[in-house]
C-alpha atoms as a PDB file:
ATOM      1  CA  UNK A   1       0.000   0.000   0.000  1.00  0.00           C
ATOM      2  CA  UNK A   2       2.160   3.318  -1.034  1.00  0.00           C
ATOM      3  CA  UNK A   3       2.751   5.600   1.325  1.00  0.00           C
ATOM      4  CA  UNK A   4       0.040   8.540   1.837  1.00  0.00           C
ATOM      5  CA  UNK A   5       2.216  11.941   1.607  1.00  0.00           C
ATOM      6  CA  UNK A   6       2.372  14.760   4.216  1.00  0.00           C
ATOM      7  CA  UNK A   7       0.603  18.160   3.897  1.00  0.00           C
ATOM      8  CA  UNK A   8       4.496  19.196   3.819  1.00  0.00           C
ATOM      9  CA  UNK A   9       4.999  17.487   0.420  1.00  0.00           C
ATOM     10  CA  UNK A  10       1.545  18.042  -0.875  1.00  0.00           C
ATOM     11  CA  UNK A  11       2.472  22.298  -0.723  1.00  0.00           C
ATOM     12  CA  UNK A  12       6.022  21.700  -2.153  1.00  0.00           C
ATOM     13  CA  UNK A  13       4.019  19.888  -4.745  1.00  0.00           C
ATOM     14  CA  UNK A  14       1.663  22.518  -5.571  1.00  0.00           C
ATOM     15  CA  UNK A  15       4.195  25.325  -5.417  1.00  0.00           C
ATOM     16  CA  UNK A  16       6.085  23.381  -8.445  1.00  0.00           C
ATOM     17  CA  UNK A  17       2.765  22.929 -10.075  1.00  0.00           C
ATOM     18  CA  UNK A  18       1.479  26.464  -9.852  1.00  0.00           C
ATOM     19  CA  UNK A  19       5.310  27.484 -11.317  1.00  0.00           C
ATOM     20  CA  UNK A  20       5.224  25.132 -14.100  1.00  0.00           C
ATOM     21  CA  UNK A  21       1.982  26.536 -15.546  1.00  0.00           C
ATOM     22  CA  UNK A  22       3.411  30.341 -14.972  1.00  0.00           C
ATOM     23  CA  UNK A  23       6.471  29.556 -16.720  1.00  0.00           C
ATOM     24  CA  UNK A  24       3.910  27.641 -19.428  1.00  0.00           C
ATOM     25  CA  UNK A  25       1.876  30.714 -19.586  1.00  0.00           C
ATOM     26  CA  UNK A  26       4.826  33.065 -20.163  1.00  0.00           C
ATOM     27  CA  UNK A  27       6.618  30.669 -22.925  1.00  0.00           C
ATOM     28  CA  UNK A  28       2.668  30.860 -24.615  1.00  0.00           C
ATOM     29  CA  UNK A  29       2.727  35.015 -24.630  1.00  0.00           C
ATOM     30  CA  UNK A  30       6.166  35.565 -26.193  1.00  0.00           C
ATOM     31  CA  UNK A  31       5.486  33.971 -29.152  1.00  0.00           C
ATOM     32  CA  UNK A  32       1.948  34.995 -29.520  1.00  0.00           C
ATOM     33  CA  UNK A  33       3.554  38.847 -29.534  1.00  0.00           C
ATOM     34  CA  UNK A  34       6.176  37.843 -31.894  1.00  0.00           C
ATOM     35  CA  UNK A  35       3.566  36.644 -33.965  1.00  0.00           C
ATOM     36  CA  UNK A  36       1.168  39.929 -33.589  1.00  0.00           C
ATOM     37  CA  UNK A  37       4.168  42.491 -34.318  1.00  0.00           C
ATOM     38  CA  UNK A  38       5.132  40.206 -37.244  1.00  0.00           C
ATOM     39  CA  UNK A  39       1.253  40.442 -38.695  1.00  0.00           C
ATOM     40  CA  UNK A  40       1.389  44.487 -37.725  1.00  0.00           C
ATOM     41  CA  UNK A  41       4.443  44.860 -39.800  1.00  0.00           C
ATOM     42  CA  UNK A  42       3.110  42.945 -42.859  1.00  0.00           C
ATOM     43  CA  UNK A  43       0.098  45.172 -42.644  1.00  0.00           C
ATOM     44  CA  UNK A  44       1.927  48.120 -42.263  1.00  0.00           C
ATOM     45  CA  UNK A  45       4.320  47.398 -45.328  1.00  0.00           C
ATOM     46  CA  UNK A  46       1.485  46.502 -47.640  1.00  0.00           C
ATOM     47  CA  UNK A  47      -0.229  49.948 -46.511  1.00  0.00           C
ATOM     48  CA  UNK A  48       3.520  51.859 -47.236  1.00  0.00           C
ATOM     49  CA  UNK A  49       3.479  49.911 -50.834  1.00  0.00           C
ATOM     50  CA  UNK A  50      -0.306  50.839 -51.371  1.00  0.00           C
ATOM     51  CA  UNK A  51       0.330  54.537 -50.399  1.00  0.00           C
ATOM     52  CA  UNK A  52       3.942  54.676 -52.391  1.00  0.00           C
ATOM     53  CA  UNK A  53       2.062  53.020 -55.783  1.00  0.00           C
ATOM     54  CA  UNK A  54      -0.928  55.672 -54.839  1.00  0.00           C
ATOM     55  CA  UNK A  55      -3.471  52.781 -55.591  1.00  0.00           C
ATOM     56  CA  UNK A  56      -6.863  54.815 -55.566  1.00  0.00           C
ATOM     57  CA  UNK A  57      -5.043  57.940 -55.629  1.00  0.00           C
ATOM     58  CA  UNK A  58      -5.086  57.613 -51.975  1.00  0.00           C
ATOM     59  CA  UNK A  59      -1.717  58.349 -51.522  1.00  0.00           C
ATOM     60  CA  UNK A  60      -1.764  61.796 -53.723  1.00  0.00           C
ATOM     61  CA  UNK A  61      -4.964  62.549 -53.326  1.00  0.00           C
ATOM     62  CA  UNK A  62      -5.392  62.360 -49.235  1.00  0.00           C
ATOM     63  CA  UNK A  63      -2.142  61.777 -47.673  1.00  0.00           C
ATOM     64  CA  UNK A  64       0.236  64.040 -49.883  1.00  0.00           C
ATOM     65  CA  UNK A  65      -1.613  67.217 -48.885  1.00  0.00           C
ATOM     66  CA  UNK A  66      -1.356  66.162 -44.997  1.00  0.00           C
ATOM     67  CA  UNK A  67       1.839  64.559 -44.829  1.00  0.00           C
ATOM     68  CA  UNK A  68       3.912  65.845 -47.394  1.00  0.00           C
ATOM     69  CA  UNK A  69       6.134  68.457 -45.054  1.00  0.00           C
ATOM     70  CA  UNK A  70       6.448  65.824 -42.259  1.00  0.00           C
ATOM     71  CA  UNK A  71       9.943  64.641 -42.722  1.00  0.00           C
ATOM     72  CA  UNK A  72      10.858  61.062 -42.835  1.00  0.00           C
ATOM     73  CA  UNK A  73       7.149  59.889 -42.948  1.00  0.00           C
ATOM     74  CA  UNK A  74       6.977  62.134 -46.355  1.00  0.00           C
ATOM     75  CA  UNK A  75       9.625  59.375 -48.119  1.00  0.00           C
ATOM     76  CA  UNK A  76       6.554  56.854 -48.172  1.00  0.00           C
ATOM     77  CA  UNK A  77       4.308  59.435 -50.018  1.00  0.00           C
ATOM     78  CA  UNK A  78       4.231  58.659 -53.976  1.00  0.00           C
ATOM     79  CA  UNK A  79       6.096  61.174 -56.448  1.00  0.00           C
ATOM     80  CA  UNK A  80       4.289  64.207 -56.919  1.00  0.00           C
ATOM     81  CA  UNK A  81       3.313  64.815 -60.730  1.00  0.00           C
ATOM     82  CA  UNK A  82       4.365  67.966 -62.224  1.00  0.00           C
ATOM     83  CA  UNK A  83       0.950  69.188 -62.330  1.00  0.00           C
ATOM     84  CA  UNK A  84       1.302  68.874 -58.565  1.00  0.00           C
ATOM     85  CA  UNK A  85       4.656  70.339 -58.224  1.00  0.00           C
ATOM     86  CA  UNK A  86       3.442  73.548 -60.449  1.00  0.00           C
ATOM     87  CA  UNK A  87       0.178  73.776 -58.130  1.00  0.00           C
ATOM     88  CA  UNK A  88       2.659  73.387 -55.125  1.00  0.00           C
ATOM     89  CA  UNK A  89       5.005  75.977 -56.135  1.00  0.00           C
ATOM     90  CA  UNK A  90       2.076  78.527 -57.499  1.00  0.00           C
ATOM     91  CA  UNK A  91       3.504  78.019 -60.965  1.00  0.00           C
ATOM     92  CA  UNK A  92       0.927  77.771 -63.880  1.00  0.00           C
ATOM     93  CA  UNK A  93       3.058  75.435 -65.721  1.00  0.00           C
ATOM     94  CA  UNK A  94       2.169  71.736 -66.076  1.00  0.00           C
ATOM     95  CA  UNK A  95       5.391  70.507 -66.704  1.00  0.00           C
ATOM     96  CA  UNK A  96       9.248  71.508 -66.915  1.00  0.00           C
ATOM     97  CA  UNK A  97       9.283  71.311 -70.519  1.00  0.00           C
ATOM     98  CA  UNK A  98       6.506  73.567 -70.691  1.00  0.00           C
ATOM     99  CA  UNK A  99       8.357  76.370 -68.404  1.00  0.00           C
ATOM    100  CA  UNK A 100      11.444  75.804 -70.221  1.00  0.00           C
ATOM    101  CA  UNK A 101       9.686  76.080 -73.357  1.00  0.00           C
ATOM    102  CA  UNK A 102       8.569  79.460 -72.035  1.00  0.00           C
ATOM    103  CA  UNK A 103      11.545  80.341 -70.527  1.00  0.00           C
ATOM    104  CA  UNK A 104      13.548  80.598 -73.860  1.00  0.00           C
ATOM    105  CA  UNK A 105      10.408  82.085 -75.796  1.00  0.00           C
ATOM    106  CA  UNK A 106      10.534  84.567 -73.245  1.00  0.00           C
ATOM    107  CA  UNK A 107      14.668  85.037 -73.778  1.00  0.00           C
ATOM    108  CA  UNK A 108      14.280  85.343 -77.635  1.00  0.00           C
ATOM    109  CA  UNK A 109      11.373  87.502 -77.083  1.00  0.00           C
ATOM    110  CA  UNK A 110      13.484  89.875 -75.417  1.00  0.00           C
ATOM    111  CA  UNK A 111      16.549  89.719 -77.579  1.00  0.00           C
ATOM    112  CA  UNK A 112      14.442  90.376 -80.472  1.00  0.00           C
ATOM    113  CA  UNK A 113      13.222  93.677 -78.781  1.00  0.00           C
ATOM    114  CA  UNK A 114      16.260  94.437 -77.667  1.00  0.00           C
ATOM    115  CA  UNK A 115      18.019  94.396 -80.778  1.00  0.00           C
ATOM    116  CA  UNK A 116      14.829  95.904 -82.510  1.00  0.00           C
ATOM    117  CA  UNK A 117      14.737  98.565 -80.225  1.00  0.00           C
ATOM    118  CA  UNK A 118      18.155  99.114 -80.865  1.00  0.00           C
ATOM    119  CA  UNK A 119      18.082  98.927 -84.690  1.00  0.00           C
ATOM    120  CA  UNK A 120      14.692 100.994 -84.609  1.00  0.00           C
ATOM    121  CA  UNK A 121      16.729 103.639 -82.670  1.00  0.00           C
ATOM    122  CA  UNK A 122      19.608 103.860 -84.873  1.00  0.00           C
ATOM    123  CA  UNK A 123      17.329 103.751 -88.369  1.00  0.00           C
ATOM    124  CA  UNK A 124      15.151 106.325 -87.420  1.00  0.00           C
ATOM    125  CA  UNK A 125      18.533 108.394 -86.589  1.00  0.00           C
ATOM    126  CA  UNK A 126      19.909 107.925 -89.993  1.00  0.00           C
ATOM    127  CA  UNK A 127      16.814 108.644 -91.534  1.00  0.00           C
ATOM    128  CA  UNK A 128      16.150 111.760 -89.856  1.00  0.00           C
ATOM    129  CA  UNK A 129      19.159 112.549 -90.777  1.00  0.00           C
ATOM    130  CA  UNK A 130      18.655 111.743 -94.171  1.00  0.00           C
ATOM    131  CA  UNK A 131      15.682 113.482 -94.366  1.00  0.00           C
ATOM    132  CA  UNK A 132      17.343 116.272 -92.906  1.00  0.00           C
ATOM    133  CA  UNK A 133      19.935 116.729 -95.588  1.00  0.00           C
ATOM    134  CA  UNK A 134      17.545 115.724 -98.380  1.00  0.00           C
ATOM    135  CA  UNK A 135      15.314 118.375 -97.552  1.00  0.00           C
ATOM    136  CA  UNK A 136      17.926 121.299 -97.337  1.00  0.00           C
ATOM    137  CA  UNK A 137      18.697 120.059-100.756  1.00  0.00           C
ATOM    138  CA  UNK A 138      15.229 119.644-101.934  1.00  0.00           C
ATOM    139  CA  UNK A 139      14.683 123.517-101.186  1.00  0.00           C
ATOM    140  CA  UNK A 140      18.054 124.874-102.810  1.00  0.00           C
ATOM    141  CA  UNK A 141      17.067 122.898-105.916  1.00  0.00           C
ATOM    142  CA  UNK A 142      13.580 124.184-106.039  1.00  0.00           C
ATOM    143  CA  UNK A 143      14.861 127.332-105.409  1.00  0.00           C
ATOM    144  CA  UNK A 144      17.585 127.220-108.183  1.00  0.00           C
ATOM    145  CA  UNK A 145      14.949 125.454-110.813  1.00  0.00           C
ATOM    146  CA  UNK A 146      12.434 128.612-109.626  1.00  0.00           C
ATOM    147  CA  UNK A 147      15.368 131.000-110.571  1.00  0.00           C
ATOM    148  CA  UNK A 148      16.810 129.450-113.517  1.00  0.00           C
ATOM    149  CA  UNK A 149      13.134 129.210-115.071  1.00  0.00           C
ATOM    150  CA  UNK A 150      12.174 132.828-114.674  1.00  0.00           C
ATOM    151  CA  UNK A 151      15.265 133.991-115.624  1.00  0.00           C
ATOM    152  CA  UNK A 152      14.963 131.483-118.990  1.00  0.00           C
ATOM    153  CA  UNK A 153      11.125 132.888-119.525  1.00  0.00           C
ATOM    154  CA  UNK A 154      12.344 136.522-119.035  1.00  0.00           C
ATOM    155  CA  UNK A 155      15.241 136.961-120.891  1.00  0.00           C
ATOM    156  CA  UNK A 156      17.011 134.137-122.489  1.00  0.00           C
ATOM    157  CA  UNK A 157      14.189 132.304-123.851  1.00  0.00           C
ATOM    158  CA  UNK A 158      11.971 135.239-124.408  1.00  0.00           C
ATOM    159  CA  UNK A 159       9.780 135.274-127.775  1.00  0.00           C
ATOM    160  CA  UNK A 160      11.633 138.939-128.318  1.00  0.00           C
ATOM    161  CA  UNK A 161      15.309 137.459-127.182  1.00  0.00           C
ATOM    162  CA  UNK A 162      17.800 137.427-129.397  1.00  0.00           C
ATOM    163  CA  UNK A 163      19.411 134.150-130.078  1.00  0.00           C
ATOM    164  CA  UNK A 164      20.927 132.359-127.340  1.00  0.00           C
ATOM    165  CA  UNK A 165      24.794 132.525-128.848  1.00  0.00           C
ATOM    166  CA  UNK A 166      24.536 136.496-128.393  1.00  0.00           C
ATOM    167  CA  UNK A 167      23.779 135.768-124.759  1.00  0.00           C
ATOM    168  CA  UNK A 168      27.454 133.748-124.895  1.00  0.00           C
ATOM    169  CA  UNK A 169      28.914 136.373-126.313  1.00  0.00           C
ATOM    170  CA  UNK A 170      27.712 138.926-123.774  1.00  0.00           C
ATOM    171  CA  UNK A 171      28.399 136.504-120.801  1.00  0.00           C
ATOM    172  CA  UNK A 172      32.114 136.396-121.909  1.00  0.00           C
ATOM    173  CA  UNK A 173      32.416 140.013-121.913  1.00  0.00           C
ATOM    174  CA  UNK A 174      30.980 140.735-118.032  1.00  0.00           C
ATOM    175  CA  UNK A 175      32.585 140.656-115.346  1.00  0.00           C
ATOM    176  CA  UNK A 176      33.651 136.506-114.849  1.00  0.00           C
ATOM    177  CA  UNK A 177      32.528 136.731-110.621  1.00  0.00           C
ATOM    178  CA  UNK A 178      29.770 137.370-111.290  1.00  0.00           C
ATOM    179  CA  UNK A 179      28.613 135.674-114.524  1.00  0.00           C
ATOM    180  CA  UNK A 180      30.527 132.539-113.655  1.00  0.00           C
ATOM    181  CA  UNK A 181      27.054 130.563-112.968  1.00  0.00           C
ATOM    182  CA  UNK A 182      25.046 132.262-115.418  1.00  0.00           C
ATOM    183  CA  UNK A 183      27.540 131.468-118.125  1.00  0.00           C
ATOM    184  CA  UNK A 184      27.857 127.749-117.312  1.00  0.00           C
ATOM    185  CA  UNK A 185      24.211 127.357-117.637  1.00  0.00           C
ATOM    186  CA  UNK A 186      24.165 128.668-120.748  1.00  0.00           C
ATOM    187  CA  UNK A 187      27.157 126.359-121.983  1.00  0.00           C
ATOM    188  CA  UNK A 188      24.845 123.286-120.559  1.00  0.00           C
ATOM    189  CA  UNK A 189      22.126 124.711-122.452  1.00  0.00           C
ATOM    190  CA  UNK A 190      24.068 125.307-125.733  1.00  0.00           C
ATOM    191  CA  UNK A 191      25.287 121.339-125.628  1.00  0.00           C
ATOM    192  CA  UNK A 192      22.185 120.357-124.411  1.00  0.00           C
ATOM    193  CA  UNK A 193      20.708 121.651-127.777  1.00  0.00           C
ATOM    194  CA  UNK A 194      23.081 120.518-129.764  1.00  0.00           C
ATOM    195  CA  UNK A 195      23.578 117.265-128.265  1.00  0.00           C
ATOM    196  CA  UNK A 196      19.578 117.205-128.580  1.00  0.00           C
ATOM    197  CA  UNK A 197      19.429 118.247-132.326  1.00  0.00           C
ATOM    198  CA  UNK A 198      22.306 115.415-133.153  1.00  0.00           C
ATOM    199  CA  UNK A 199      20.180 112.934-131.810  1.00  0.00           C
ATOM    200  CA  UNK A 200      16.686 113.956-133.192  1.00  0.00           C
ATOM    201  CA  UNK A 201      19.450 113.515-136.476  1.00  0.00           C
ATOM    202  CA  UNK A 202      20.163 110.173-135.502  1.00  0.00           C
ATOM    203  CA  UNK A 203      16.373 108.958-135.047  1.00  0.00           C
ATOM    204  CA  UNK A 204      15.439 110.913-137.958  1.00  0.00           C
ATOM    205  CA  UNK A 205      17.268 108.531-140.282  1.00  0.00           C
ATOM    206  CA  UNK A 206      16.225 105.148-138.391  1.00  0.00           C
ATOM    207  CA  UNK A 207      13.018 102.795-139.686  1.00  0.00           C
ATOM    208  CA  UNK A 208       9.972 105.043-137.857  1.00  0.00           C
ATOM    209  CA  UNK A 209       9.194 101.406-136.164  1.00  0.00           C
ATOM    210  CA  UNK A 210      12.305 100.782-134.134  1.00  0.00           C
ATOM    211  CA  UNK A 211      12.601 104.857-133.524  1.00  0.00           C
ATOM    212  CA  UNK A 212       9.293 105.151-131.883  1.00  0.00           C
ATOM    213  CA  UNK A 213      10.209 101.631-129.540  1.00  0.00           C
ATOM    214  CA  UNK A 214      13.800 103.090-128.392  1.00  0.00           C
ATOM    215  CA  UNK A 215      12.178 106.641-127.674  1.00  0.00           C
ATOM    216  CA  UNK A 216       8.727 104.657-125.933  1.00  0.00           C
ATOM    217  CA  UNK A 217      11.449 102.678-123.104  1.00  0.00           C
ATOM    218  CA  UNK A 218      12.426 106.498-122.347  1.00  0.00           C
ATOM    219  CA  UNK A 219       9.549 106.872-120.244  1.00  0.00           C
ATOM    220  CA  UNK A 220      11.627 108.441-116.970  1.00  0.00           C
ATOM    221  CA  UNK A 221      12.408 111.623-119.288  1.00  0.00           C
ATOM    222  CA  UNK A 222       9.238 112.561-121.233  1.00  0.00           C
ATOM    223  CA  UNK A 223      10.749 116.151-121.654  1.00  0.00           C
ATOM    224  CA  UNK A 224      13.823 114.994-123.382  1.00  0.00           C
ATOM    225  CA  UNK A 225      11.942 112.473-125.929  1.00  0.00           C
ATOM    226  CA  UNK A 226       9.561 115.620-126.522  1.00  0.00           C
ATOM    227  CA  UNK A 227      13.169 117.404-127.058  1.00  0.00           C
ATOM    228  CA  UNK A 228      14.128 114.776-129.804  1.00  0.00           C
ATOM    229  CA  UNK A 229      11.183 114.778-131.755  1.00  0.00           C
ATOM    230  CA  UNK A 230      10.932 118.658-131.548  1.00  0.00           C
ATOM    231  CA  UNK A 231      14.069 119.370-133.210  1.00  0.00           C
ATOM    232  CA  UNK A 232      13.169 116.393-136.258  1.00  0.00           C
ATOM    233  CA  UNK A 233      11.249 117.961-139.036  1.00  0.00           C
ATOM    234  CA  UNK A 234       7.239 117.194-139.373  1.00  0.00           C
ATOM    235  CA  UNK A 235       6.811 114.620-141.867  1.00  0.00           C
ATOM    236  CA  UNK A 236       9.911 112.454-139.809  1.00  0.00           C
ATOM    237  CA  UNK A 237       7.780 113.185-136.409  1.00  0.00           C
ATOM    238  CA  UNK A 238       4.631 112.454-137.646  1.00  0.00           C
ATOM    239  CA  UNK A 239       5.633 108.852-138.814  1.00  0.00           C
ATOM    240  CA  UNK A 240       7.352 108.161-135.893  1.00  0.00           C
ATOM    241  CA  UNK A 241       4.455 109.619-133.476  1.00  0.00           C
ATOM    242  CA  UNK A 242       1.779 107.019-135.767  1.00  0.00           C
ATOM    243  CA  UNK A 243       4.215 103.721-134.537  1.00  0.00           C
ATOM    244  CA  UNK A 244       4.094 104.613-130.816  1.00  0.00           C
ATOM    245  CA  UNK A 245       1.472 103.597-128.187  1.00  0.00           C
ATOM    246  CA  UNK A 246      -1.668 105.908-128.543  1.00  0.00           C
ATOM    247  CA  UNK A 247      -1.217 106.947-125.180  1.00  0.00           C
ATOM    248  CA  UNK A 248       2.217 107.607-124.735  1.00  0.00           C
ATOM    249  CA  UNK A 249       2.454 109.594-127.927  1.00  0.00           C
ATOM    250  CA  UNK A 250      -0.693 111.510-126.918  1.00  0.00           C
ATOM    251  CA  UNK A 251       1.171 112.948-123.321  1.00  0.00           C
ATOM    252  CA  UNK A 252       4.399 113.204-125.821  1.00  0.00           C
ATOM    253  CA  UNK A 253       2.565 115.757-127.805  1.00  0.00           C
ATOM    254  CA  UNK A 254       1.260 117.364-124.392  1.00  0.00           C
ATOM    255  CA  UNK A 255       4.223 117.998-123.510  1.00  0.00           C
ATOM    256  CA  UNK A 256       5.562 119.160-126.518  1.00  0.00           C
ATOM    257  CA  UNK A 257       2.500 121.265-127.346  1.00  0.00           C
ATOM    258  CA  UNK A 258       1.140 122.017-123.548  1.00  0.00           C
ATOM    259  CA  UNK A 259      -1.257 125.057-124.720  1.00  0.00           C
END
């Protein structure tokens, strides 16, 4: 029959019991917590990737405005677009090529003015200038054709003058100071006329035809071609008058006949 134990051993027996099943309890909890901060950081990656990849637009769309100056927890926030960046920065750009693209329109914009302004500037100079001197000699001619032309319709050229070789002859018997000008007009004059009668000569013996075409392409001095055909005798005019345009010979003969 085994021997019944003492209320001495039965405690001690407990007392081991009761720290078994603590030290059971406490091996149980450690791995249960290793096993719940394992789970927590699965979850917690998965969440980082879903915010980083911005499924939903969560990420961009929620978190970005909240988080996005928070340092360290920011790195987990997806990219920002450049449409966000130029809202961000108060640009109205929607992407860098589009500001650069702007940026160097801008540049060439200004170069152009610059150099525009510039060249504007230094055109309008010259051509004040020009105008300047052109005008100065715009009223001394006008003033020396205003001259010359009375003087001609006075005395030279009068109906009543004598003939213009007397005038030479006078000129070269006054006093040269003064008649120096006077007397080289006349000398132009003289040439002209002859120079004038030698070709009204020369046209007078060509084909009527090819004389009125040469004198027709002489359309920037009217006065001259009236001049040539002037100093030709009628019948020779006439023929050559019939082969020219109808309307070039008719301000030909206004000219030469203007009353």
């Amino acid at each position: 029959m085994a021997k019944k134990k003492s209320k001495e051993e039965l405690d001690v027996d407990n007392l081991e019991n009761d720290e078994l099943d603590e030290d059971e309890k406490k091996g149980g909890k450690i791995p249960a917590i290793l096993i719940a901060t394992f789970i927590i950081a699965i979850w917690l990656v998965i969440f980082g990737l879903l915010i980083k990849m911005d499924v939903g637009g969560f990420g961009s769309t929620v978190l970005r405005p909240l988080l996005k100056n928070v340092p360290i927890i920011n790195q987990i926030l997806p990219a920002a677009s450049d449409q966000e960046v130029a809202v961000e920065s108060g640009t109205k750009y929607k992407n860098l090529t589009e500001a650069l693209a702007k940026i160097k329109e801008l540049e060439q914009e200004l170069n152009t003015y610059e150099n525009s302004s510039t060249n504007s500037a230094d055109k309008i100079a010259e051509l004040t200038a020009e105008v300047s001197r052109l005008k100065t000699f715009e009223d001394s001619q006008a003033n020396f054709e205003a001259l010359k032309k009375k003087f001609d319709d006075e005395v030279v050229f009068n109906a009543k003058a004598p003939d213009i070789t007397q005038y030479k002859t006078w000129y070269e018997s006054i006093d040269s100071a003064n008649a120096a000008t006077i007397y080289q007009q006349v000398l132009e004059k003289i040439n002209y006329t002859q120079q004038v009668k030698d070709w009204a000569e020369a046209y007078s013996k060509m084909e009527p035809k090819n004389a009125a075409a040469i004198l027709q392409e002489m359309t920037g001095d009217m006065n001259l071609v009236s001049a040539i055909l002037l100093n030709m005798k009628t019948p020779q005019r006439a023929l050559i008058l019939a082969q020219m345009d109808t309307v070039f010979a008719a301000k030909i003969t206004k000219i030469m006949y203007p009353e």
